[in-house]
Protein backbone atom coordinates (compact mmCIF):
# COMPACT_ATOMS: atom_id res chain seq x y z
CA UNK A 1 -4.14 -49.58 25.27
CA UNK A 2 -7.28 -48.68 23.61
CA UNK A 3 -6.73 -44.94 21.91
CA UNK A 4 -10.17 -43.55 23.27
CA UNK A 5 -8.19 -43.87 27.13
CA UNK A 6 -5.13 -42.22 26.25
CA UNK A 7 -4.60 -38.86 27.46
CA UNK A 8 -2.95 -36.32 24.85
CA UNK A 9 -1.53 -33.23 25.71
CA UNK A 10 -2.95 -29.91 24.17
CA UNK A 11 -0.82 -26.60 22.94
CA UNK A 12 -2.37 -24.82 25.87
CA UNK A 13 -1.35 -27.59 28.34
CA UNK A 14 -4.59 -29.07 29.06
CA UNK A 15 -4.86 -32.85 28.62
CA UNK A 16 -7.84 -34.70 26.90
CA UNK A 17 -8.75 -38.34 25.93
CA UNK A 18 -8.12 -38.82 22.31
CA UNK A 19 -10.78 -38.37 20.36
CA UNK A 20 -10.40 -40.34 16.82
CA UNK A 21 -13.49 -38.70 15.08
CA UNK A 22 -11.88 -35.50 15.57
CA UNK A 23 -8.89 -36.64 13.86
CA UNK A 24 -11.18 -38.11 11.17
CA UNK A 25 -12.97 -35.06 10.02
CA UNK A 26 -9.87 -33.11 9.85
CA UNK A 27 -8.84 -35.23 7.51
CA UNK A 28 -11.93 -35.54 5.51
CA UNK A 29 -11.77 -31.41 5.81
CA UNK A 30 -8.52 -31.83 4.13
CA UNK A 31 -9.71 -33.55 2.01
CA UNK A 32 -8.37 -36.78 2.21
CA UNK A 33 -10.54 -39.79 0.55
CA UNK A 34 -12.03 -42.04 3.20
CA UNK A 35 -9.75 -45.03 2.46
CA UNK A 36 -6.89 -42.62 3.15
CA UNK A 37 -8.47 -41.02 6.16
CA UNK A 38 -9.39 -44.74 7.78
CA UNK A 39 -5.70 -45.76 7.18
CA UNK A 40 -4.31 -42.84 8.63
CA UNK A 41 -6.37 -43.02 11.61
CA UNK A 42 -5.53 -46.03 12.25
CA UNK A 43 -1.71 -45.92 12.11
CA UNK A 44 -1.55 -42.97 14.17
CA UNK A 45 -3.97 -44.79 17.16
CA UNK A 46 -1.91 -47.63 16.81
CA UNK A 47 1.04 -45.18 17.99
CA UNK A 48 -0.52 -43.30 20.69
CA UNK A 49 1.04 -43.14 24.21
CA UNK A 50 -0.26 -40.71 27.23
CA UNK A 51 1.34 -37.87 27.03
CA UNK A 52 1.75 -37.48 23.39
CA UNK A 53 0.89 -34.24 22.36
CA UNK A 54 -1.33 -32.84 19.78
CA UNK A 55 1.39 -31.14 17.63
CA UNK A 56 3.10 -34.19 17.50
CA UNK A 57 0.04 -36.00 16.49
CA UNK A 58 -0.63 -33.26 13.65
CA UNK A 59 3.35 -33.43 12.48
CA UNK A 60 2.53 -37.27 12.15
CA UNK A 61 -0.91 -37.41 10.54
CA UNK A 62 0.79 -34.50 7.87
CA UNK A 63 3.32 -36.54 7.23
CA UNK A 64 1.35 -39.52 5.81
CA UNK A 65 -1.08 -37.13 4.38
CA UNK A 66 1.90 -35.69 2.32
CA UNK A 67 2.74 -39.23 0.84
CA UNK A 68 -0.89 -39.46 0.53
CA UNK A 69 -1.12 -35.82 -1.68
CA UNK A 70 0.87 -32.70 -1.40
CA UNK A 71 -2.30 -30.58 -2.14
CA UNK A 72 -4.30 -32.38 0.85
CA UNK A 73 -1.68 -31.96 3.25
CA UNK A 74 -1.26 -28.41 2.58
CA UNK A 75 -5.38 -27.95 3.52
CA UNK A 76 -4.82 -30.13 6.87
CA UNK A 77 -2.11 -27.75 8.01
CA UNK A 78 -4.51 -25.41 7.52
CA UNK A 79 -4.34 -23.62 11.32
CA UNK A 80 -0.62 -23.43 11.14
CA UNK A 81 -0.85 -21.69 7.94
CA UNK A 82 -3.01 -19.02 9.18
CA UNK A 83 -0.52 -18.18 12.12
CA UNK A 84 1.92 -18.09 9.39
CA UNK A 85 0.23 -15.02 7.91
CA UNK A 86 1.90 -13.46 11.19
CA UNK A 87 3.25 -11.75 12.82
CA UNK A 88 1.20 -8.42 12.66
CA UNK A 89 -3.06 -9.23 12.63
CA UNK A 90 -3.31 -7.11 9.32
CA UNK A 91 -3.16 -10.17 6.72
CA UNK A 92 -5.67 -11.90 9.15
CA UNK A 93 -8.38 -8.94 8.61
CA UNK A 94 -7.86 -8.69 4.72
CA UNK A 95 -8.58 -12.85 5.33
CA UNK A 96 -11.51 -12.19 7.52
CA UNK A 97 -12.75 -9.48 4.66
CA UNK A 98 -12.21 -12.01 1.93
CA UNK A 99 -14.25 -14.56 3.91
CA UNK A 100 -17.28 -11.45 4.67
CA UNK A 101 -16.91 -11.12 0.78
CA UNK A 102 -17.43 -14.37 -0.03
CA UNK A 103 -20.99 -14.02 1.59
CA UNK A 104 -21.92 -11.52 -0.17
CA UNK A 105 -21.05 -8.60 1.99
CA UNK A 106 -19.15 -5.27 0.88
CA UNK A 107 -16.02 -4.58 2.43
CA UNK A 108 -13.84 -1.96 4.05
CA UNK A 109 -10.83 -3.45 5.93
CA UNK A 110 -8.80 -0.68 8.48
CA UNK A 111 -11.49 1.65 8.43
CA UNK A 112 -11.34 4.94 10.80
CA UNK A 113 -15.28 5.41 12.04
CA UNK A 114 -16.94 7.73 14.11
CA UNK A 115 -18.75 6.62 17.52
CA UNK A 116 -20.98 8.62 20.03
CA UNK A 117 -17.97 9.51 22.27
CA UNK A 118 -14.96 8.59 20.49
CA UNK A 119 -13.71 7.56 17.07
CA UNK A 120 -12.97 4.20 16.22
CA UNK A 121 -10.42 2.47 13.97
CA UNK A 122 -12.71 -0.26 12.79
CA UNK A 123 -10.53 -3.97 11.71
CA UNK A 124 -13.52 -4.86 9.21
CA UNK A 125 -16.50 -3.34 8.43
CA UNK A 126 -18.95 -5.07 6.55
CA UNK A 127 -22.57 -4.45 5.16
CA UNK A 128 -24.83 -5.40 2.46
CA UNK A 129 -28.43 -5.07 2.31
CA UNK A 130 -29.73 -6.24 5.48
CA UNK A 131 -27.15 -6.06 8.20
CA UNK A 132 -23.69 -4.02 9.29
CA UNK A 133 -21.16 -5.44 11.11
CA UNK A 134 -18.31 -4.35 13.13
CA UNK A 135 -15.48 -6.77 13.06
CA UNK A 136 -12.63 -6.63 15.63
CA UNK A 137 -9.84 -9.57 14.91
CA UNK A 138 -7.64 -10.63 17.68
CA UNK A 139 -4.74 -12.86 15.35
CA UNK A 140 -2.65 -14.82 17.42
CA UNK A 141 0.72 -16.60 15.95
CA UNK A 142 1.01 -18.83 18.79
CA UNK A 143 -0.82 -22.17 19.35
CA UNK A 144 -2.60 -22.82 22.99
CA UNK A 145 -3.38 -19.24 23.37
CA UNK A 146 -7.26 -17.99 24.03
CA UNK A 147 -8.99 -14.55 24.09
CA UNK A 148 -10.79 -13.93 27.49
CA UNK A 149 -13.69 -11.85 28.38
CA UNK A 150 -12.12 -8.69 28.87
CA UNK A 151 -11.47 -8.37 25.28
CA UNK A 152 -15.29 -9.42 24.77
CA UNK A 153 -16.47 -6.89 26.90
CA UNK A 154 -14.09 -4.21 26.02
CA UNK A 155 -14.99 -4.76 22.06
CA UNK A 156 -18.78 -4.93 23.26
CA UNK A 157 -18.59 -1.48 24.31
CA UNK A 158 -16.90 0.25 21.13
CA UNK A 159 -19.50 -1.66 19.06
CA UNK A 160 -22.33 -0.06 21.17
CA UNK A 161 -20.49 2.99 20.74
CA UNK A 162 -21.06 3.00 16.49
CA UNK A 163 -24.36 1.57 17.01
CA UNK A 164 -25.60 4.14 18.82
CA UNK A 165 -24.51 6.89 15.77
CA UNK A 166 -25.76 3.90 13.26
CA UNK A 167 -28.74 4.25 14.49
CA UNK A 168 -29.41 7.98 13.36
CA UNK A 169 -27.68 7.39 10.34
CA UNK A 170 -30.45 6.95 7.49
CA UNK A 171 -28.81 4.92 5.38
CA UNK A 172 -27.94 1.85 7.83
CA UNK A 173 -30.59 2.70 10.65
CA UNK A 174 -33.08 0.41 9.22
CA UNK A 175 -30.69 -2.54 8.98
CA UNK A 176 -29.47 -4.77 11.56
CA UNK A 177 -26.32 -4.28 13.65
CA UNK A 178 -24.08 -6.60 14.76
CA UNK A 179 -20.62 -6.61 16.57
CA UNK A 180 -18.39 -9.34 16.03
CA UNK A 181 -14.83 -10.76 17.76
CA UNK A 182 -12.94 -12.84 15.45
CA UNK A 183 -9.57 -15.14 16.24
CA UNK A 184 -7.77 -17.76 14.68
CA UNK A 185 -7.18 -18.99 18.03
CA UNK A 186 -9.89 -19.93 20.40
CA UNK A 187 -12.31 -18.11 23.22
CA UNK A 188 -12.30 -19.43 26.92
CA UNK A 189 -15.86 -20.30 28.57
CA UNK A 190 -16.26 -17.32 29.95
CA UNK A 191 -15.94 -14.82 26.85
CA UNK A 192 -18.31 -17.31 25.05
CA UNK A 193 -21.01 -16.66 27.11
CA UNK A 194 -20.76 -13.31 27.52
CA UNK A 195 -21.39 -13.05 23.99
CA UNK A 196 -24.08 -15.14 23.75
CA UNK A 197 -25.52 -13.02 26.24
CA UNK A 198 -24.63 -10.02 25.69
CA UNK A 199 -25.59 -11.23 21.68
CA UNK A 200 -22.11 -10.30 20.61
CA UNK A 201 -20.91 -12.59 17.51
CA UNK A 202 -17.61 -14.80 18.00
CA UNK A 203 -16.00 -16.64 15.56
CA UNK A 204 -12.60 -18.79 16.18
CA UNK A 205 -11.13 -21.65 14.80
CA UNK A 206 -14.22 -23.93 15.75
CA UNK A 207 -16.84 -22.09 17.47
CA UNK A 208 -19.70 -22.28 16.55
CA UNK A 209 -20.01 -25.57 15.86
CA UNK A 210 -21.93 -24.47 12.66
CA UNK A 211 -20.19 -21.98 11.13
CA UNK A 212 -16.75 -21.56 12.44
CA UNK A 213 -13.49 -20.25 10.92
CA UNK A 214 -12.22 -23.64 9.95
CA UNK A 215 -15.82 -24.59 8.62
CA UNK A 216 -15.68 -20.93 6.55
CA UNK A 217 -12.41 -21.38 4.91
CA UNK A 218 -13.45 -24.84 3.86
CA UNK A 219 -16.76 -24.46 2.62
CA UNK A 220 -15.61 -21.08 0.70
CA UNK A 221 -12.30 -22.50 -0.71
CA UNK A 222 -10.50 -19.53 0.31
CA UNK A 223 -7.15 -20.85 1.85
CA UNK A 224 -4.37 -18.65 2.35
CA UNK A 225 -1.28 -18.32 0.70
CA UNK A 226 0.86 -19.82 3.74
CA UNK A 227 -0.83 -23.00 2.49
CA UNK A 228 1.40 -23.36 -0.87
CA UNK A 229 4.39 -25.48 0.10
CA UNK A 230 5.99 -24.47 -2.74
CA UNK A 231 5.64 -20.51 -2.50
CA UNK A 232 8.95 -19.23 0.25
CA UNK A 233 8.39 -17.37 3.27
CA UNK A 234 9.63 -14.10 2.00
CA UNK A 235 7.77 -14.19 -1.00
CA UNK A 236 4.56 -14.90 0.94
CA UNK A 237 5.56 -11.92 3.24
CA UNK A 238 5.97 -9.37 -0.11
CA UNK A 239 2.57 -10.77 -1.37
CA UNK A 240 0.86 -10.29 2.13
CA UNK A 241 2.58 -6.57 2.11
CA UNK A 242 1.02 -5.88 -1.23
CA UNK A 243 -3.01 -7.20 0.33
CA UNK A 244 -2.36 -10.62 -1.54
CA UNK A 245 -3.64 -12.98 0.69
CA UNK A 246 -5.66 -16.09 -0.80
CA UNK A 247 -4.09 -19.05 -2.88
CA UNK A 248 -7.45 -18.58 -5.27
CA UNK A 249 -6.48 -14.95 -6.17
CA UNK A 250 -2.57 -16.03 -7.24
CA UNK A 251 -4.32 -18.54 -9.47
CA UNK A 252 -6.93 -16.05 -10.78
CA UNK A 253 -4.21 -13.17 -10.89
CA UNK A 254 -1.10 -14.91 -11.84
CA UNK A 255 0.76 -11.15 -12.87
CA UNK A 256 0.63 -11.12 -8.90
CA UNK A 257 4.08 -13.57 -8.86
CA UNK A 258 5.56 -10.74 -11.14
CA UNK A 259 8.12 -8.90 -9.49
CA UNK A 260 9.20 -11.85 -7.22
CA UNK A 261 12.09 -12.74 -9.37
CA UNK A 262 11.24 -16.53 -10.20
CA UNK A 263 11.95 -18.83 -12.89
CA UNK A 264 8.79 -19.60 -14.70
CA UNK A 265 8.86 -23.36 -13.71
CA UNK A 266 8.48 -22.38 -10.44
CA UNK A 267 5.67 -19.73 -10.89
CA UNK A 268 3.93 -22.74 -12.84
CA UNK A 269 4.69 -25.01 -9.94
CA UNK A 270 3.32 -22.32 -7.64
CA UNK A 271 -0.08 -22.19 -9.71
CA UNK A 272 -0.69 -25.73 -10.14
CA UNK A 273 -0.77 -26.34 -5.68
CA UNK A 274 -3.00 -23.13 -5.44
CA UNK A 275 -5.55 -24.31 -8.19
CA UNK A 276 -5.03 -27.82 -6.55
CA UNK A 277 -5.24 -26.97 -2.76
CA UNK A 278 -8.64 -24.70 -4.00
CA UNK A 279 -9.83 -27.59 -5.93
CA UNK A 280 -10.35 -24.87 -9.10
């Protein structure tokens, strides 16, 4: 059976023809060399089956990514580790902050703002010296799950309602104003063009093409600490707790692993994946 016919199951249920160039980049966004991406490509078309489902394709394409390099397999679980930072959205803002910072924008995450009728609790606000933005971030520690329209709309409205006080405010009236949804998950049809109509911002895991989340995290080398293997789940949670969440600042800030009780070996282990998985 050629692998372009076969039908895969998605994590929200859907099915879709396999699509091989898909599996391809994310590779090559991992990392991966292109001898090790064709090979991998291949062995994994060579055991498709309809029906198979995407997390099963992703368990097997880590798998011989690991053999391949630990540091590249940690990037091409990349979506996985970012519902790890669950289960409460606040890690995902400081992420989304980090990744505003990294573009050269200043940066208050959890901020309490005023609006024209009522006062707003703000997930990121951003500014620098041409344009403000209002961030809202819908985090999501399930797979298959989408933000609809309603939330689109709904944050379209508090974003009108701090625009409308920017725009008497004399020290961000002359700049431009945007709103912005963010997810780690993805928007259905319907919320994506309401905001391209309504000329509200939206950013999830690949929309837009240009310039999604996955595209971001990649281009910026700002992975999150769920990505180091090596580092356990409770000591990610006490990092996350204490606003550590990017492998680059444990690398940068080793004093951070202080506290957490481990042997030096393994802080040293712990370093070595984050420079590696940042490429620093």
């Amino acid at each position: 059976m050629e692998s372009s016919s076969v039908q895969i199951v998605k994590y929200s249920g859907e099915t879709t023809p396999f699509d091989i160039d898909k599996l391809r980049q994310s590779l090559l966004d991992a990392g991966a060399t292109e001898s090790a991406t064709t090979r991998i490509s291949r062995k994994i078309a060579d055991e498709l089956y309809d029906g198979i489902s995407t997390k099963q394709i992703y368990q097997r394409a880590h798998r011989l990514l690991r053999n391949h390099a630990q540091s590249k397999a940690s990037r091409y679980g990349l979506k996985k580790a970012i519902l790890n930072m669950g289960p409460t959205g606040y890690p995902f803002e400081l992420f989304v902050g980090e990744l505003m910072k990294a573009q050269g924008f200043k940066v208050k995450v959890g901020t309490v703002m005023p609006g024209k009728c009522v006062t707003h609790e703000v997930d990121v606000y951003a500014e620098n010296e041409k344009m403000v933005r209002m961030m809202e971030c819908k985090f999501h520690n399930r797979l298959g799950y989408k933000t609809d329209v309603k939330v689109t709309m709904y944050i379209k409205s508090r974003f009108e309602d701090l625009e409308s006080v920017w725009k008497n405010d004399a020290q961000i009236s002359h700049k431009k104003h945007e709103g912005w949804v963010v997810t780690n998950a993805r928007f259905t049809k319907d919320a994506i063009d309401f905001g391209t109509c309504s000329r509200l911002q939206l950013l999830s895991w690949d929309y837009p093409a240009q310039g999604s989340l996955k595209s971001l995290v990649t281009r910026h080398r700002l992975y999150p600490i769920t990505t180091i293997g090596v580092l356990s789940k409770s000591n990610k949670e006490l990092l996350m707790k204490k606003g550590i969440v990017l492998a680059k600042t444990l690398w940068e800030q080793p004093e951070a692993l202080e506290g957490l009780g481990l042997e030096s070996s393994k802080i040293d282990k712990i370093l070595t994946e984050a420079r590696t998985i940042c490429d620093l």
